[in-house]
Protein backbone atom coordinates (compact mmCIF):
# COMPACT_ATOMS: atom_id res chain seq x y z
CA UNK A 1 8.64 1.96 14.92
CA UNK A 2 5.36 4.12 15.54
CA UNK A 3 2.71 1.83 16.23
CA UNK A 4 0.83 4.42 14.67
CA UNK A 5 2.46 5.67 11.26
CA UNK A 6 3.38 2.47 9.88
CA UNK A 7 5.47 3.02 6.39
CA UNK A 8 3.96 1.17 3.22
CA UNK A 9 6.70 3.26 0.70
CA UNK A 10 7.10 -0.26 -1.40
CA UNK A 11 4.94 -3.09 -1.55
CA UNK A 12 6.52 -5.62 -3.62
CA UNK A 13 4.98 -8.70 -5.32
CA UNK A 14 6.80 -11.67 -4.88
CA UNK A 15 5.78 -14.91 -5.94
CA UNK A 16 3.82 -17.19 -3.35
CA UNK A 17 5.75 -20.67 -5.61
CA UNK A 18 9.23 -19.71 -5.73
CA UNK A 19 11.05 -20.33 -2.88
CA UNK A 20 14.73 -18.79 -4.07
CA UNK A 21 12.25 -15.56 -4.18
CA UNK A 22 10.84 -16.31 -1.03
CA UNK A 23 14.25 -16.60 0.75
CA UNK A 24 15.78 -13.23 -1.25
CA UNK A 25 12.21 -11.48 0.27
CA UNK A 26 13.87 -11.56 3.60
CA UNK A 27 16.92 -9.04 2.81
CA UNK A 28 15.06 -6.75 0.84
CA UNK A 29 14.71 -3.15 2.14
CA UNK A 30 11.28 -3.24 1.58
CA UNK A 31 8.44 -1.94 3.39
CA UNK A 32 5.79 -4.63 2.41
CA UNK A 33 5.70 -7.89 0.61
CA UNK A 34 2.67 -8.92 -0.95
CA UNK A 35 2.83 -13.04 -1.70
CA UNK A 36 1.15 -13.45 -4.75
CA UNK A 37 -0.68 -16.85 -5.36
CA UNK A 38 -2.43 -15.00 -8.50
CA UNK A 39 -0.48 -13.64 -11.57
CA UNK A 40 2.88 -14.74 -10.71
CA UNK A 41 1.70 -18.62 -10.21
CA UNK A 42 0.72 -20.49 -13.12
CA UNK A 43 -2.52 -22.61 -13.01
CA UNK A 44 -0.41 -26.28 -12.50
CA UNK A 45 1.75 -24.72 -9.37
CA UNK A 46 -1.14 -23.25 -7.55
CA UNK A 47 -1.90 -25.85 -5.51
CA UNK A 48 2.19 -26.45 -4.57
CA UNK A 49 2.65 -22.69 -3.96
CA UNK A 50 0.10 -22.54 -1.29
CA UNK A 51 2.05 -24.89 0.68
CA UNK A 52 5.33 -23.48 -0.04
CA UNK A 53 4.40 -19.76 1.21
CA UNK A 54 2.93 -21.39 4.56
CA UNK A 55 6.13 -22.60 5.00
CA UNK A 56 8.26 -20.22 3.93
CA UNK A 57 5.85 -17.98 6.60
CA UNK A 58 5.86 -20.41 9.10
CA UNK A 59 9.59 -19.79 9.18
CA UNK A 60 9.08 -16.52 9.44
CA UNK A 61 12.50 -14.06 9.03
CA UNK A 62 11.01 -11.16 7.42
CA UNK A 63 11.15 -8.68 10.00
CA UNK A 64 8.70 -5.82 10.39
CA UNK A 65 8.09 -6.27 6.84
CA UNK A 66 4.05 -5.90 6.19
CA UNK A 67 3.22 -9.40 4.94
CA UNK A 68 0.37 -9.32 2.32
CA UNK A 69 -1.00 -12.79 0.91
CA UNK A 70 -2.83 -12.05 -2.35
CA UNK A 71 -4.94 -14.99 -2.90
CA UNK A 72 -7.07 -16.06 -6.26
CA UNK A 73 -10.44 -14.84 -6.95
CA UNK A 74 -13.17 -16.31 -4.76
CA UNK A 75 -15.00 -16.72 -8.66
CA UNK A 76 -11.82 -18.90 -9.72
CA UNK A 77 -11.53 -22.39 -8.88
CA UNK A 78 -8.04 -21.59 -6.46
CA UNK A 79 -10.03 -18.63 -4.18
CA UNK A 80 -11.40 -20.82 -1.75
CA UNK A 81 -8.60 -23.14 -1.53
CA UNK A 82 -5.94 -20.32 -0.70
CA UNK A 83 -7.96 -19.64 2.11
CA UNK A 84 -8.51 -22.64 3.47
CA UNK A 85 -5.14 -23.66 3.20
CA UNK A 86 -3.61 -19.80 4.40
CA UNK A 87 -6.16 -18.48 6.57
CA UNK A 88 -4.34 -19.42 9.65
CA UNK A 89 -0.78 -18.22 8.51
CA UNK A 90 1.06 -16.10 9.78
CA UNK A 91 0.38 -12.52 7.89
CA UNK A 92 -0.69 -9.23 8.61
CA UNK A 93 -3.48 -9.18 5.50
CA UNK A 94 -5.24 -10.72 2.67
CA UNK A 95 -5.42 -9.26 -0.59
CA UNK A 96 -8.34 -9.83 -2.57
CA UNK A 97 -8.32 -9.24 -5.99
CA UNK A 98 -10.81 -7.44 -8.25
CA UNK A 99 -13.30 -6.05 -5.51
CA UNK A 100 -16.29 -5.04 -6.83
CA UNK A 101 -18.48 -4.61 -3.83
CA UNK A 102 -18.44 -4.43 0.21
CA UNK A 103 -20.26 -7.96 -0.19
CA UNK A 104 -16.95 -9.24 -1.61
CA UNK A 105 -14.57 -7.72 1.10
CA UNK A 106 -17.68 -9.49 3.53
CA UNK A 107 -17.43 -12.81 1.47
CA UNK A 108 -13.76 -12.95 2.15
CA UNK A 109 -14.10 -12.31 6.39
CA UNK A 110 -16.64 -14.96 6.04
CA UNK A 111 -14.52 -17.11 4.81
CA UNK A 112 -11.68 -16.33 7.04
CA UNK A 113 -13.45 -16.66 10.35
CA UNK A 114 -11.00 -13.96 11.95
CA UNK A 115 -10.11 -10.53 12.53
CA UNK A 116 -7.15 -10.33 9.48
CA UNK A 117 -7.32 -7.33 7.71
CA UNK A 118 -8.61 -7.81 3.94
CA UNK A 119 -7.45 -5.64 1.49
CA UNK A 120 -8.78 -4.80 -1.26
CA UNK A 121 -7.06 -4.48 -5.30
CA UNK A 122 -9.49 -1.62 -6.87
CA UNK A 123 -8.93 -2.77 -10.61
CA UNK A 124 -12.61 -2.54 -12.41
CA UNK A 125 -14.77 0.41 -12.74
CA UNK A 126 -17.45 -0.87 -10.60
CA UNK A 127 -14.79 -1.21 -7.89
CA UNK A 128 -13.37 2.03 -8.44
CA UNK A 129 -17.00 3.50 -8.29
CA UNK A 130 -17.94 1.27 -5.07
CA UNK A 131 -14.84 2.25 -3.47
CA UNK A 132 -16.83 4.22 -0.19
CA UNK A 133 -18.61 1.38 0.34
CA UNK A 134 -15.34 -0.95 -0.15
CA UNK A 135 -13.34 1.11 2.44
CA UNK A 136 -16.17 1.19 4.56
CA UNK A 137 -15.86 -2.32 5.53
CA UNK A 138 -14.74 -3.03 9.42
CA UNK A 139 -12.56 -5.81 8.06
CA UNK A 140 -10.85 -3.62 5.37
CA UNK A 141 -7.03 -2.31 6.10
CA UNK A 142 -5.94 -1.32 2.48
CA UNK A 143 -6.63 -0.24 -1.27
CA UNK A 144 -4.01 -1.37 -4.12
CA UNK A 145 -4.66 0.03 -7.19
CA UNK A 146 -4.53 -3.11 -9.84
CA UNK A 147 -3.71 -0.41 -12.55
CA UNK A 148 -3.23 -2.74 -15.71
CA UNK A 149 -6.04 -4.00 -15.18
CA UNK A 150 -7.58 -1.13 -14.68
CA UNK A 151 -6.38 0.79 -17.76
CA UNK A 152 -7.17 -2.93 -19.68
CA UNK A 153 -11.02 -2.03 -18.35
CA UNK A 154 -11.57 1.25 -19.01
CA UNK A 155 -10.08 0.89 -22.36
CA UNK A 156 -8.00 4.04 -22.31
CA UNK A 157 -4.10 4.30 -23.37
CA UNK A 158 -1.14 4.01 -21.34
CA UNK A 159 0.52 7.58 -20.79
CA UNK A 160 3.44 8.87 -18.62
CA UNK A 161 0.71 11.41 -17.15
CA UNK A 162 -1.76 8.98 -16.33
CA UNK A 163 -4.59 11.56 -16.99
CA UNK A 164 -6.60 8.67 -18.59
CA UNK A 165 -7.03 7.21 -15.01
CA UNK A 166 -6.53 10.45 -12.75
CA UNK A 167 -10.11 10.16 -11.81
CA UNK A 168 -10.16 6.40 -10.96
CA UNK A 169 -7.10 6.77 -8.56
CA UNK A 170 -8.24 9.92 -7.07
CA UNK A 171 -11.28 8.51 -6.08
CA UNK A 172 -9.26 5.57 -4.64
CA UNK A 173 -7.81 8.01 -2.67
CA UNK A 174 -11.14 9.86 -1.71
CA UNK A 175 -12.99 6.70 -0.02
CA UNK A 176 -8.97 5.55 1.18
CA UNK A 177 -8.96 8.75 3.46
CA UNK A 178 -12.54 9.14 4.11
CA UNK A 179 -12.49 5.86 6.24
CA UNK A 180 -8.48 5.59 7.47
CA UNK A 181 -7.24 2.61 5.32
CA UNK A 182 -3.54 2.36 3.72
CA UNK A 183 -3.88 3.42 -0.22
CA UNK A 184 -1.14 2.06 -2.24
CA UNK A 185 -0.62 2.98 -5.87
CA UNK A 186 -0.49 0.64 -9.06
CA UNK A 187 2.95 -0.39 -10.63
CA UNK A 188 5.01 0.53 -12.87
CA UNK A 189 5.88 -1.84 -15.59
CA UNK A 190 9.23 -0.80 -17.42
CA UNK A 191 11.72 -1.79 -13.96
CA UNK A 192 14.55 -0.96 -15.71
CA UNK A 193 13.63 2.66 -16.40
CA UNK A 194 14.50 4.34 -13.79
CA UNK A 195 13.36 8.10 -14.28
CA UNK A 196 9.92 6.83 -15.54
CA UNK A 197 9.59 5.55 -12.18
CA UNK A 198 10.60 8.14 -10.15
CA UNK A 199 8.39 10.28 -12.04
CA UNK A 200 5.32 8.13 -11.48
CA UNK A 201 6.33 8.05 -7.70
CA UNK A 202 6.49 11.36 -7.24
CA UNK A 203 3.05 11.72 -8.58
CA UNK A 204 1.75 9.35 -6.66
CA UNK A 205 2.95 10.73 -3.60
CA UNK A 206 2.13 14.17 -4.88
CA UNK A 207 -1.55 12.58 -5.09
CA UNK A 208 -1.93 11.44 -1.81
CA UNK A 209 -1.05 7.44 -2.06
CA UNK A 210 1.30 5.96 0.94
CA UNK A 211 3.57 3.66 -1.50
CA UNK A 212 4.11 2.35 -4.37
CA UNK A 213 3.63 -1.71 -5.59
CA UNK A 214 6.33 -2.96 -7.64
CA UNK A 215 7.30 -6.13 -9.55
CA UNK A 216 11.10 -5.71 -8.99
CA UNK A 217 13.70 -5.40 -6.27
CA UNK A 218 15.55 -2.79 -8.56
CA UNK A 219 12.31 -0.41 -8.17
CA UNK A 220 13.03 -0.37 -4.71
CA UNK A 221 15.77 2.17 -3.64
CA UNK A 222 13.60 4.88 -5.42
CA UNK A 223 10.44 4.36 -4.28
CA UNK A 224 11.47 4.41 -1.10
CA UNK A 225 13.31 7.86 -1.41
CA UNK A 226 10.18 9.21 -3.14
CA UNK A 227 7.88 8.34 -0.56
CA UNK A 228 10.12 9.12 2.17
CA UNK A 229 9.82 13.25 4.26
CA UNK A 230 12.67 14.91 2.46
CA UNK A 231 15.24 16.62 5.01
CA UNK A 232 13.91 19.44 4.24
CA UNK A 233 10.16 18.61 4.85
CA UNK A 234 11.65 17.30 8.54
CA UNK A 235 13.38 20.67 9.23
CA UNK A 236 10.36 22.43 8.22
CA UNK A 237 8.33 20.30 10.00
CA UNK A 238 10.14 20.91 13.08
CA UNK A 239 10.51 24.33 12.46
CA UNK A 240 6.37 24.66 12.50
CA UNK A 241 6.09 22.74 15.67
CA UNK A 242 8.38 24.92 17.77
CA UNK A 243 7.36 28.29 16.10
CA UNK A 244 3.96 27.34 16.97
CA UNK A 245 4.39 26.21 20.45
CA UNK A 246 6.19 29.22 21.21
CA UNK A 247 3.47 31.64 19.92
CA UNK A 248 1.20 29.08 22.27
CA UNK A 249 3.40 29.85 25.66
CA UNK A 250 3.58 33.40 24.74
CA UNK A 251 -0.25 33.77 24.63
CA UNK A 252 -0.19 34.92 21.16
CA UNK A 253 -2.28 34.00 18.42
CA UNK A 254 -0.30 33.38 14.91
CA UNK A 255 2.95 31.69 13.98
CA UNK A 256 4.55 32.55 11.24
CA UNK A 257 7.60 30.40 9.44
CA UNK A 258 9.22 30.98 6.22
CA UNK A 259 6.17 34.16 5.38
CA UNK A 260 3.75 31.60 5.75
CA UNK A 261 1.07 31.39 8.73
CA UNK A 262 1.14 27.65 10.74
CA UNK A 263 -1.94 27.07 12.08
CA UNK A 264 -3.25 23.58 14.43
CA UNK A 265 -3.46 21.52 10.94
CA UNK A 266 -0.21 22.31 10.14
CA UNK A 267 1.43 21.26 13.04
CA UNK A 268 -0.59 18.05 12.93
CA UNK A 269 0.78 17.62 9.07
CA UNK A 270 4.19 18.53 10.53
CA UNK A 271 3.82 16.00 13.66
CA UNK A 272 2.69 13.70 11.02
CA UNK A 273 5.99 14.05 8.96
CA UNK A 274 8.04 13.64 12.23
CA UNK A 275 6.27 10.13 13.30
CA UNK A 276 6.92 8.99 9.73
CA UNK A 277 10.38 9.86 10.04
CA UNK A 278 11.04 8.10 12.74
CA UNK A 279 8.91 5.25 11.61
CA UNK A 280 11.25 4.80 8.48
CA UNK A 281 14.66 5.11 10.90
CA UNK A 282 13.74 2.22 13.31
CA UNK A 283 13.62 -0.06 9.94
């Protein structure tokens, strides 16, 4: 894999208490697991669940999987307990939920005592409008847009367009690229329909975002196609390079592919593409 382009197509949840869900994680052709010790664990198994993800980590088996913990709320009575209990554990991130401010990324790394990337769940307006400040963070490796929440905040309706929101996730997106952190998109709730899905994956990729979240392992096989470079984007992309390093060795000063000029920031889109590619084939 590309140390440098890693893929984050699908980030599922699974949850931190179940351990049949746990074990099934570990087949899954998923780019990212996120263990989730919040919404999917109900107030009398939180305490259980902690020490049945360590474990289930400590055994290890999940391959170059991205391994997310999403702990509780540092205002809920579980926050600090998840972190005592995890912080050591073997993972690649924590996921905080409902970041408001830089001081709660900063709370978390306090917390932590170590260099594990935090990332942060944008789900509340003051988040979304904080979110330069959020991403700006040493500590912070990642957005997730917590879109129910989100859409339960701003009090606007639930549409197949997602205009209601467009602004909130595009300014995700905006502080996400300004400072080089992952940005993955919210879910989508109805798992069973699947052209709903690949719709909203499509747009979400259209947008900008790296992956998708999802809540089952049926959402998986399309949001992985979705956010994957098409054959014909890795043609293309190939085709740019070589037209443009041949205008290069020919002392020339414009490539042109397909009627359209390729200039340096399209070969760096195009060498982008490639490393992605082959990212996604060593998995």
């Amino acid at each position: 894999m590309d140390a440098t382009v890693r893929p984050f197509r699908s980030v599922l949840y699974i949850p931190g208490s179940k351990e049949r869900a746990l074990e099934k994680a570990r087949s899954l052709p998923v780019d990212a697991i996120i263990f989730d010790l919040e919404d999917a664990v109900t107030p009398d198994a939180k305490d259980t669940a902690r020490d049945t993800l360590n474990e289930a980590l400590t055994q290890g088996g999940y391959g170059n999987r991205a391994r997310v913990i999403r702990i509780n709320g540092l205002d809920t009575e579980w926050g600090a307990g998840d972190v005592a209990a995890l912080k050591d554990a073997d993972c690649d991130a924590f996921l905080l939920p409902k970041v408001n401010s830089a001081a709660d990324v900063q709370a978390l790394a306090d917390m932590l005592g170590n260099d594990t990337p935090i990332w942060a769940m944008i789900e509340t307006p003051l988040g979304v409008l904080n979110a330069l400040e959020i991403a700006a963070h040493p500590q912070l490796g990642g957005f997730v847009a917590g879109t129910n929440d989100l859409a339960k905040e701003l009090n606007c309706r639930f549409r197949a367009d997602r205009m209601p929101m467009m602004q909130a996730l595009q300014t995700m997106l905006l502080a996400a690229r300004a400072h080089g952190v992952v940005a993955i998109d919210g879910v989508y709730n109805q798992f069973k329909d699947e052209e709903g899905l690949r719709a909203e994956c499509n747009q979400g990729r259209d947008l900008g975002f790296d992956g998708k979240t999802l809540i089952h392992p049926a959402q998986v096989d399309v949001t992985n196609e979705c956010f994957s470079p098409s054959e014909d984007e890795i043609e293309l992309a190939r085709r740019q390079i070589e037209a443009f390093e041949e205008v290069e060795r020919a002392g020339q000063g414009v490539a042109v592919v397909d009627g359209k000029i390729v200039e340096n920031l399209h070969v760096e889109t195009a060498k982008k593409v490639l490393a992605m590619a082959s990212s996604i084939a060593s998995l």
